[in-house]
Structures are given as C-alpha cells and as structure tokens.
N, C-alpha and C. Protein backbone atom coordinates (compact mmCIF):
# COMPACT_ATOMS: atom_id res chain seq x y z
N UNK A 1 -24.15 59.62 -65.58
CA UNK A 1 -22.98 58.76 -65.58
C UNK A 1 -21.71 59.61 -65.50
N UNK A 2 -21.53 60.68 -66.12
CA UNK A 2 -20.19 61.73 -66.21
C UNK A 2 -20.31 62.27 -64.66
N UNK A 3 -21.57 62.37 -64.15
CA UNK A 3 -21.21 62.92 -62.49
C UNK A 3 -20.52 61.64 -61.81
N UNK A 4 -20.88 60.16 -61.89
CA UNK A 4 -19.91 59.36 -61.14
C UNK A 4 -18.85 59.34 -61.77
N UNK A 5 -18.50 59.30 -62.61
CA UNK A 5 -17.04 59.11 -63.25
C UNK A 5 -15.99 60.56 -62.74
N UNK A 6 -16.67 61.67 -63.04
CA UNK A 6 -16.14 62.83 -62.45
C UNK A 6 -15.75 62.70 -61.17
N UNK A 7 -16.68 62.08 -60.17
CA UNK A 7 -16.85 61.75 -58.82
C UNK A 7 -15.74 61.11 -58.53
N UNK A 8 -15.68 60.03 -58.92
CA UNK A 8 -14.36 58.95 -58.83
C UNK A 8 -12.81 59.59 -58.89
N UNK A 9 -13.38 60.48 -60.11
CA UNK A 9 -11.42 60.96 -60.17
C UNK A 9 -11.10 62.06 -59.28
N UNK A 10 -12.12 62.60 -59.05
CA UNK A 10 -12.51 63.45 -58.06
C UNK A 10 -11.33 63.45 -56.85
N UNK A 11 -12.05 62.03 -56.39
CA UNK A 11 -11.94 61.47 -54.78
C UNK A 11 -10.46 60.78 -55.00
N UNK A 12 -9.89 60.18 -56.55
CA UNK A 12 -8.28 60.00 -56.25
C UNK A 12 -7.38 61.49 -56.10
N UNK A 13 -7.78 62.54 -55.83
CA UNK A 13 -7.13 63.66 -55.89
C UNK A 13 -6.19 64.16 -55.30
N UNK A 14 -4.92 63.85 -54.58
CA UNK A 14 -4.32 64.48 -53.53
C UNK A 14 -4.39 65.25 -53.23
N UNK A 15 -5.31 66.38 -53.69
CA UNK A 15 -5.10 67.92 -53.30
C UNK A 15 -6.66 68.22 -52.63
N UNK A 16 -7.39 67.19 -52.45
CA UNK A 16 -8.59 66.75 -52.15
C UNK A 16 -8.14 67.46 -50.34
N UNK A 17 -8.72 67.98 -49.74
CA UNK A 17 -9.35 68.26 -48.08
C UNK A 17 -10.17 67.28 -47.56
N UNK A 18 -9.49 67.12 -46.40
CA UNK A 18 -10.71 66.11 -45.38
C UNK A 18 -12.17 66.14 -45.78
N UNK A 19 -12.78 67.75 -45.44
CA UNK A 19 -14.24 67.59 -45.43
C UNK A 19 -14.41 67.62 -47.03
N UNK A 20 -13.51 67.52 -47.93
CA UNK A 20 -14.22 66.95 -49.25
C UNK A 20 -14.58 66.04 -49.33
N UNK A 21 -13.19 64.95 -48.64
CA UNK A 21 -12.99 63.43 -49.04
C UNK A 21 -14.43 62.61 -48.10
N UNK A 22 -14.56 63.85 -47.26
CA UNK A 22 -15.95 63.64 -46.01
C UNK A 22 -17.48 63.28 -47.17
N UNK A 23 -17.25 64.17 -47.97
CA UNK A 23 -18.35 64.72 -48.84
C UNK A 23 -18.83 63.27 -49.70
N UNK A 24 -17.43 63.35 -49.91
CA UNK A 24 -17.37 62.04 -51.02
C UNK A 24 -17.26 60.75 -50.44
N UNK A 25 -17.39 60.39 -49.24
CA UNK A 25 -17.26 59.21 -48.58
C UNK A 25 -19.18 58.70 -48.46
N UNK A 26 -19.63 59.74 -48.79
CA UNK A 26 -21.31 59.62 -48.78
C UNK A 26 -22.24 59.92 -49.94
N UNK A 27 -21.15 59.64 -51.16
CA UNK A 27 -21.65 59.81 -52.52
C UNK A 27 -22.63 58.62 -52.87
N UNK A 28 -23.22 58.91 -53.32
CA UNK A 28 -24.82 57.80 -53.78
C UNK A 28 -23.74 56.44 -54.75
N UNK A 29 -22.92 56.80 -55.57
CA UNK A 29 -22.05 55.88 -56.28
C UNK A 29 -21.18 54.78 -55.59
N UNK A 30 -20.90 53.67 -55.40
CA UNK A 30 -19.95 53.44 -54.99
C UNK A 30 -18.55 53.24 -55.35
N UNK A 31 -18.70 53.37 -56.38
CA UNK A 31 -17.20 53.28 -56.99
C UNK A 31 -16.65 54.52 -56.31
N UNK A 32 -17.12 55.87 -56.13
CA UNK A 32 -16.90 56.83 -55.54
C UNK A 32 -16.75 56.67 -54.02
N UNK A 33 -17.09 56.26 -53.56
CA UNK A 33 -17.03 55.77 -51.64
C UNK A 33 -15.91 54.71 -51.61
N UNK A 34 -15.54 53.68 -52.24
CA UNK A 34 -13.96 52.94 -52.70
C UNK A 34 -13.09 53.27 -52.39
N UNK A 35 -13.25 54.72 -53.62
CA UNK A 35 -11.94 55.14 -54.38
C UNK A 35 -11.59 56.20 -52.19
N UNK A 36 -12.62 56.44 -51.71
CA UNK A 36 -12.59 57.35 -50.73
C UNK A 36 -11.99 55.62 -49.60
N UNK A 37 -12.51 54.84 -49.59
CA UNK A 37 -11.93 53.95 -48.56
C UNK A 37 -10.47 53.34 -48.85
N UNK A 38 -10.22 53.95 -50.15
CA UNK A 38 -8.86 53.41 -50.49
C UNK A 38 -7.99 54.66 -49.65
N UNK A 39 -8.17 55.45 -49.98
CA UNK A 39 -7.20 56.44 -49.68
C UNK A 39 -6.87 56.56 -48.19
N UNK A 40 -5.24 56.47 -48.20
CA UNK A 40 -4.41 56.49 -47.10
C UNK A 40 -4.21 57.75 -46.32
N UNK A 41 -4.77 58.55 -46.70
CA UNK A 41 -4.96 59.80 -46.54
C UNK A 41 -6.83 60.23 -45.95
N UNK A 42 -7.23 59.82 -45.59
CA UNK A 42 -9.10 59.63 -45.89
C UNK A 42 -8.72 60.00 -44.18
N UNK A 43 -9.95 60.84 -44.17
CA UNK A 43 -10.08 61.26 -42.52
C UNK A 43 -10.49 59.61 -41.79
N UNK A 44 -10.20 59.83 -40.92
CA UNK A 44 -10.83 58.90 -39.82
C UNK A 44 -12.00 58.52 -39.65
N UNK A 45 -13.04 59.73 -39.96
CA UNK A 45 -14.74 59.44 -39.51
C UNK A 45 -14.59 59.00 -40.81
N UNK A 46 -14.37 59.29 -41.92
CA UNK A 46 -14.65 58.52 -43.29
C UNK A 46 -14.53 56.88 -43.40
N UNK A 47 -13.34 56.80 -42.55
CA UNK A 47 -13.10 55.13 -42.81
C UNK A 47 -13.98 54.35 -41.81
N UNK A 48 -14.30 55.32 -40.82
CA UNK A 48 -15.25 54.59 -39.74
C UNK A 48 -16.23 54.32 -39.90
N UNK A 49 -16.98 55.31 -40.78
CA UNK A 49 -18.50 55.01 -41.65
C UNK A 49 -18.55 54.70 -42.83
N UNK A 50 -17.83 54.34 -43.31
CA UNK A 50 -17.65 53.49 -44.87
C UNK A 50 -17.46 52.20 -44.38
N UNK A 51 -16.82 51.77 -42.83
CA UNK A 51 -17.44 50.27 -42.46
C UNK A 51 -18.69 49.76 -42.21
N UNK A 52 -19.69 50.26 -42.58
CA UNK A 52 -21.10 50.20 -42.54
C UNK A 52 -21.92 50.20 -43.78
N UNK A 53 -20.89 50.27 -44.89
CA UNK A 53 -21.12 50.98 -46.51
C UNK A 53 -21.70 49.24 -46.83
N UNK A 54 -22.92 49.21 -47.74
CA UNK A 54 -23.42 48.63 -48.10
C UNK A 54 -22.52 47.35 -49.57
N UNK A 55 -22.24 48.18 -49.60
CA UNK A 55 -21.26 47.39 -51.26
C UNK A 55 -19.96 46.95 -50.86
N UNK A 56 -19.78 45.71 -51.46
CA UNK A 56 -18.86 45.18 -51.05
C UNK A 56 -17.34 45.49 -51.50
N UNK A 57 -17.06 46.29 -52.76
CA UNK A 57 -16.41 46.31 -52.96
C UNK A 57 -15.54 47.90 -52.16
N UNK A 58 -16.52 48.66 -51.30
CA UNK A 58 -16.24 49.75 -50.59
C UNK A 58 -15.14 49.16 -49.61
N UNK A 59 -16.00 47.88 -48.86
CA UNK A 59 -15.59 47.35 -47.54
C UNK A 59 -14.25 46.59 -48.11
N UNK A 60 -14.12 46.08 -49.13
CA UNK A 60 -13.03 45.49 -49.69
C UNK A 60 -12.04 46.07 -49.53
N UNK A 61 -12.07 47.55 -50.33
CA UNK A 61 -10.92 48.67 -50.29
C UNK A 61 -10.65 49.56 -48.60
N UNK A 62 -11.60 49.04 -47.64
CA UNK A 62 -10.65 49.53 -46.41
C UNK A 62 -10.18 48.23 -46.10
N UNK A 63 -10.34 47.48 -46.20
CA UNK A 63 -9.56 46.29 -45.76
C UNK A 63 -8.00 46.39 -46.39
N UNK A 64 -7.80 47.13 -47.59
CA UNK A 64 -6.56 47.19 -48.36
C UNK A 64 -6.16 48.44 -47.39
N UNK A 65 -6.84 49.18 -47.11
CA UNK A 65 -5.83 50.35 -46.77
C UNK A 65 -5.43 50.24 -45.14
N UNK A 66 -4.14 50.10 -45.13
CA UNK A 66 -3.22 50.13 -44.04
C UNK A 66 -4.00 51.12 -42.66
N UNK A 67 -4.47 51.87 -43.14
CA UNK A 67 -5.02 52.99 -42.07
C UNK A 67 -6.24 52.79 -41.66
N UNK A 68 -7.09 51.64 -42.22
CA UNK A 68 -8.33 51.40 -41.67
C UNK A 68 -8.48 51.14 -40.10
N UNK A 69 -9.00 51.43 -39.13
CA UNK A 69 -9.13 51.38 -37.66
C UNK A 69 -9.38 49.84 -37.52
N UNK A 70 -8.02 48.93 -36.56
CA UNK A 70 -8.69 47.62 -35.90
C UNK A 70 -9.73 47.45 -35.65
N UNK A 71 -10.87 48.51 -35.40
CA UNK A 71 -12.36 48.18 -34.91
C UNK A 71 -13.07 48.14 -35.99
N UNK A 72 -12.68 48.65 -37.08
CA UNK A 72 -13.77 48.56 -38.37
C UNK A 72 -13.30 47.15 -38.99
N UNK A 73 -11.33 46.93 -39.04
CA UNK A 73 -11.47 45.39 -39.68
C UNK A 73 -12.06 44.23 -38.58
N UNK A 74 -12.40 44.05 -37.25
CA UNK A 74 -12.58 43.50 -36.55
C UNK A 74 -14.76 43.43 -36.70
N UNK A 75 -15.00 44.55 -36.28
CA UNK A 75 -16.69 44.40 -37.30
C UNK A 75 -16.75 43.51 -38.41
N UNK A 76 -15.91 44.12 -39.76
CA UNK A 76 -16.10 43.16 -40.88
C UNK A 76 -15.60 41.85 -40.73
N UNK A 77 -14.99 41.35 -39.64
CA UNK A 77 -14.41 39.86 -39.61
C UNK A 77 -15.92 39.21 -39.67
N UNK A 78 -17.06 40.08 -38.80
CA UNK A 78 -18.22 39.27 -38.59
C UNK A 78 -19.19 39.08 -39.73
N UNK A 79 -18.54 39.74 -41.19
CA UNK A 79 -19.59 40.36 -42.16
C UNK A 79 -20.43 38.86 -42.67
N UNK A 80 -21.45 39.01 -43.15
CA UNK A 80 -22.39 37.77 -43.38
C UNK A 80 -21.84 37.39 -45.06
N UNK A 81 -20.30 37.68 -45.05
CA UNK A 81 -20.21 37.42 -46.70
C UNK A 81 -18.86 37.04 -46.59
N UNK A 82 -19.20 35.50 -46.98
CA UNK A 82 -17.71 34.67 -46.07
C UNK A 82 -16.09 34.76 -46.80
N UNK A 83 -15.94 35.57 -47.86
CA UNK A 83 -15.09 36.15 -48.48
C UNK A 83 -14.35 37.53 -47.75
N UNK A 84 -15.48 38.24 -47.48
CA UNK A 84 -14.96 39.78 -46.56
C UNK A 84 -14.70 39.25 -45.29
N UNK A 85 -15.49 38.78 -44.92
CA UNK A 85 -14.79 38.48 -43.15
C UNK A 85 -13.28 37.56 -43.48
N UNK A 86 -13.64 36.46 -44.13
CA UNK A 86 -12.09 35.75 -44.38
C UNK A 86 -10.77 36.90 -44.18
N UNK A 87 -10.89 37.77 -45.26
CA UNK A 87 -10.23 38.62 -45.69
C UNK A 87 -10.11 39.52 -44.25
N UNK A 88 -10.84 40.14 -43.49
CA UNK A 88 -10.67 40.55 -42.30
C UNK A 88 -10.01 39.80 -40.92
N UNK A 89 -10.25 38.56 -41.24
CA UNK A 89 -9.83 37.89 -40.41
C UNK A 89 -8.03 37.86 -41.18
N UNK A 90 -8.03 37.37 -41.82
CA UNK A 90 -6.45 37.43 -42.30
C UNK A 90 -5.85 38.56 -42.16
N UNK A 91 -6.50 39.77 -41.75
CA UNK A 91 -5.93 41.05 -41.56
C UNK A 91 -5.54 41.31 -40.15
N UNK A 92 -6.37 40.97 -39.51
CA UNK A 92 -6.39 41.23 -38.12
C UNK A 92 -5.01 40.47 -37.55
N UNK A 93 -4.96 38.91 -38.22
CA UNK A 93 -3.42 37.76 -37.72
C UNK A 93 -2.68 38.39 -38.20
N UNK A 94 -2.28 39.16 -39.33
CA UNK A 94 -1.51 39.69 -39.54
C UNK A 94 -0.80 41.11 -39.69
N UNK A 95 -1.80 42.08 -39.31
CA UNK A 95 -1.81 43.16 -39.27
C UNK A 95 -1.89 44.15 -37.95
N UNK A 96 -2.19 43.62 -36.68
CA UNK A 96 -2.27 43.90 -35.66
C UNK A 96 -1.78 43.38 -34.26
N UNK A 97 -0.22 42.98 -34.73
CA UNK A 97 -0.05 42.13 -33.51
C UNK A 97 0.78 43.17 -32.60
C-alpha cells in the first residue's frame, strides 16, 4: 500500500521527466495512472495510452485535462459507460471548435 501512495505523490511532482511520468502512466495502481492523466504537463504518448486505461476514474481525469488529444476525447465519446462518453461528448461541443 505505501508503494501506491508513494506512487501517487510521486506522479504529482513537477520536477517529474517525461520518461518518468512515461513510467508512471503504466503503474499497476490507478490512482497512480490519474494522478499521470491529470497532469498538464504529461507527455503526449502518456495521454494517448491512458485513453485505453481500464478504470474509469483514469479516463475521467484526461477528460479534465485541457491537453488531452481531440482523438482520445472523441474515442471516449464512444465509451460503453454512458456517464464518460456524456462527459466527452460535452467536451468535444465545447472544447474544440
């Protein structure tokens, strides 16, 4: 339990490097893969394959972050969990015009 919790504060780190935040975008935890889809700062391949991340609350937190790629909120518009796509879809009318 102290390795995910470590993990987590880990990944809010600003002083954190791409191929860390890389590292940590594929942590077994998800609270740890989140805290990595939150960040506005998160490489690109990170946010691109954390749209594929199993837990919902991962896919939740790129939907919050401004920097998530139109093609990953546009995938989750289709997600089979009518809360996340909602939420993608409200992103897309308003976030990409």
């Amino acid at each position: 339990m102290r390795d995910t919790a470590d993990a987590a504060v880990l990944a809010q780190d600003p002083s954190l490097e791409s191929a860390e935040l890389l590292t940590l975008a594929a942590h077994r935890d998800p609270q740890v893969r989140a805290a990595v889809a939150a960040r506005t700062d998160a490489p690109m391949a990170a946010l691109m394959s954390l749209g594929y991340d199993p837990s919902l609350d991962v896919l939740h937190a790129l939907l919050r972050n401004p920097r998530t790629p139109s093609s990953v909120v546009r995938k989750l518009s289709d997600h089979r969990n009518a809360a996340l796509a909602d939420a993608a879809v409200q992103r897309l009318r308003n976030g990409y015009r």
